[in-house]
N, C-alpha and C. Protein backbone atom coordinates (compact mmCIF):
# COMPACT_ATOMS: atom_id res chain seq x y z
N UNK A 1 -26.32 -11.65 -27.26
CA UNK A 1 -26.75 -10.65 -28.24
C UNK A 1 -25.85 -9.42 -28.17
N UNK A 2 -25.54 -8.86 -27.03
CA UNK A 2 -24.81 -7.82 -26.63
C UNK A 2 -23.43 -8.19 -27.45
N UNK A 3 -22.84 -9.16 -26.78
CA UNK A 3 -21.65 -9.95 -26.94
C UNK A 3 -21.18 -9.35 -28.98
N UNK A 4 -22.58 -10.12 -29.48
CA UNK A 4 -22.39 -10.38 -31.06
C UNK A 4 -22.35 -9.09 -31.92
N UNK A 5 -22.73 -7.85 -31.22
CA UNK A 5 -23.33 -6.55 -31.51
C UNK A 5 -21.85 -6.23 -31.41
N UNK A 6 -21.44 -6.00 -29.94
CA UNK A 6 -19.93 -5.79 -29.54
C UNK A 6 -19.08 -5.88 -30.82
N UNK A 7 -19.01 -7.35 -31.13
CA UNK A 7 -18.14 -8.10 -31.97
C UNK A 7 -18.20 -7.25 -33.34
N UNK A 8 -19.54 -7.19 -33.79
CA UNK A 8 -19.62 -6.74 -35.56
C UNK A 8 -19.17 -5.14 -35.29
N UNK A 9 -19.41 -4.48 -34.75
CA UNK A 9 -18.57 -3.18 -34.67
C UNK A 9 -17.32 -3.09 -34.71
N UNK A 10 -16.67 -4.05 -34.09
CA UNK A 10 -15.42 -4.05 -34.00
C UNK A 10 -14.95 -4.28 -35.08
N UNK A 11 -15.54 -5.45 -35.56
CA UNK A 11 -14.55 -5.88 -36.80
C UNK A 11 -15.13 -4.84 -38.10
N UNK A 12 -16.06 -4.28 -38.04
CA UNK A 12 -16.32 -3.12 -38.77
C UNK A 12 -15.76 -1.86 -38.60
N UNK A 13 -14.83 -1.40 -37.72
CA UNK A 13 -14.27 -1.09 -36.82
C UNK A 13 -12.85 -0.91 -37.65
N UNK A 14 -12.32 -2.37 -37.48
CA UNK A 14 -11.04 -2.70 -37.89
C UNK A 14 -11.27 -2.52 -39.32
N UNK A 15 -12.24 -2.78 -40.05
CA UNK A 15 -12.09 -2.85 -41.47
C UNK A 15 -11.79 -1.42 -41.93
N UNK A 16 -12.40 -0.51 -41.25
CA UNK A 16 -12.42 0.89 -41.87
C UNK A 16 -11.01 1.28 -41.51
N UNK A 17 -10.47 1.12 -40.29
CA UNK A 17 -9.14 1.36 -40.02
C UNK A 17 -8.30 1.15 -41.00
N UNK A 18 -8.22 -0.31 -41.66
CA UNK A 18 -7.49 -1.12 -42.90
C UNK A 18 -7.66 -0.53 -43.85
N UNK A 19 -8.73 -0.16 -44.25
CA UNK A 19 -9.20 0.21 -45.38
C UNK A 19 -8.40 1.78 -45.67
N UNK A 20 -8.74 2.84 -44.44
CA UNK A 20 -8.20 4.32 -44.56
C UNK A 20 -6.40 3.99 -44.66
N UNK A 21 -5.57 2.73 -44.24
CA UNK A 21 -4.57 2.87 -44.27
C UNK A 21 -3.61 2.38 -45.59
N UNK A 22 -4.66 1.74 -46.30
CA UNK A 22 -4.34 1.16 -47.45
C UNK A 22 -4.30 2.54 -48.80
N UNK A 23 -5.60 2.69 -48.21
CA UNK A 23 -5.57 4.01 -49.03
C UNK A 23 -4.50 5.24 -48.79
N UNK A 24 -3.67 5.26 -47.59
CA UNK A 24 -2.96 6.21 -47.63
C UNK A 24 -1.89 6.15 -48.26
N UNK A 25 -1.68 4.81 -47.87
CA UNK A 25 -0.29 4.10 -48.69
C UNK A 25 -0.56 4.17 -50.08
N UNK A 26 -1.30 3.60 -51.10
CA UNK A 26 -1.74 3.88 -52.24
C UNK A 26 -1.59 5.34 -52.50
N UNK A 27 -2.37 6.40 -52.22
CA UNK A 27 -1.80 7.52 -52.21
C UNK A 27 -0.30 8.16 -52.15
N UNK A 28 0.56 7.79 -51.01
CA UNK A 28 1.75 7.81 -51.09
C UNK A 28 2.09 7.29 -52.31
N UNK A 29 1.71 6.08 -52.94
CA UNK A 29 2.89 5.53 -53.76
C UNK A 29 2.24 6.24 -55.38
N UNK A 30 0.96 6.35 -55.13
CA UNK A 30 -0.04 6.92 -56.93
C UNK A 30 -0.14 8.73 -56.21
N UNK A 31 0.38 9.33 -56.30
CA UNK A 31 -0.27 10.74 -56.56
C UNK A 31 -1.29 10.83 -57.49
N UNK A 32 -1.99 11.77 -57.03
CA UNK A 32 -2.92 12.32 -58.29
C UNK A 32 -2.41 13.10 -59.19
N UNK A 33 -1.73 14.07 -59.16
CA UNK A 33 -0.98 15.29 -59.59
C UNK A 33 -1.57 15.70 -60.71
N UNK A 34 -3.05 15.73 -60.50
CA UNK A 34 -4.31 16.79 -61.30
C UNK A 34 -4.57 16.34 -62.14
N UNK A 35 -4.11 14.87 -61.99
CA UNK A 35 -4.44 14.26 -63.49
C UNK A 35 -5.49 13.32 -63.75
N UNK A 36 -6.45 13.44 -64.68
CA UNK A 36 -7.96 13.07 -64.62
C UNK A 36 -8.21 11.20 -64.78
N UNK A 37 -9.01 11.46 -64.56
CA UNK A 37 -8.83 9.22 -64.43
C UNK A 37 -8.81 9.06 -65.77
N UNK A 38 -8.84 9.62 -66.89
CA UNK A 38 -8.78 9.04 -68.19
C UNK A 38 -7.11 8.62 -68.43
N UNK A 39 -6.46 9.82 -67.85
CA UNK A 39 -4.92 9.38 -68.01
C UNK A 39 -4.18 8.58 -66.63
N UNK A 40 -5.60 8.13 -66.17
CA UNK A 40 -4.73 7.17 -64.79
C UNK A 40 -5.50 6.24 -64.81
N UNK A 41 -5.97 5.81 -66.33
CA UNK A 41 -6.30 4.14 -66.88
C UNK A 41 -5.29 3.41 -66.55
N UNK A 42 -5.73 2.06 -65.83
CA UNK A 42 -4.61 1.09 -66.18
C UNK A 42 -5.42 -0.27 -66.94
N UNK A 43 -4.47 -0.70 -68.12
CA UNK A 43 -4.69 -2.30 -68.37
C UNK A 43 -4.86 -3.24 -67.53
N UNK A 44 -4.91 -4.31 -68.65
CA UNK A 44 -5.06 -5.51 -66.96
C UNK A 44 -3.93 -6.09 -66.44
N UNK A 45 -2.63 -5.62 -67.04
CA UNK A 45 -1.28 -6.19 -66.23
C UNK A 45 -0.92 -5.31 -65.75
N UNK A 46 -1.69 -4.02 -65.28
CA UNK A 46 -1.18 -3.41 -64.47
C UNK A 46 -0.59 -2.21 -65.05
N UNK A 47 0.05 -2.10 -66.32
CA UNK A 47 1.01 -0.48 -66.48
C UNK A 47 0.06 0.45 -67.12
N UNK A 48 0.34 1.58 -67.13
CA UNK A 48 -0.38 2.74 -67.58
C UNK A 48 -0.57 2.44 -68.98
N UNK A 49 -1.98 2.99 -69.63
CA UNK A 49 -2.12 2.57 -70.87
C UNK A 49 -1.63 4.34 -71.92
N UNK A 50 -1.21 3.92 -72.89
CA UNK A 50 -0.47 4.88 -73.48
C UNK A 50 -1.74 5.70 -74.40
């Protein structure tokens, strides 16, 4: 029981780690630069919608 408790933290653990580093990188590569989510729509292939 201990053992399985151990375990799910951890990998809950690791997920948040992954998660905050993905997001930094994303950040690095998308700035916000004050600009509101209406003009940081994207389509579904991906490019900014005009």
């Amino acid at each position: 029981m201990r053992e399985t408790l151990k375990r799910i933290v951890l990998v809950i653990f690791v997920l948040l780690v992954l998660t905050a580093i993905s997001g930094f990188f994303y950040m690095q590569k998308n700035p916000l630069d004050g600009k509101t989510s209406v003009n940081k729509t994207l389509n579904i292939s991906g490019n900014h919608s005009k």
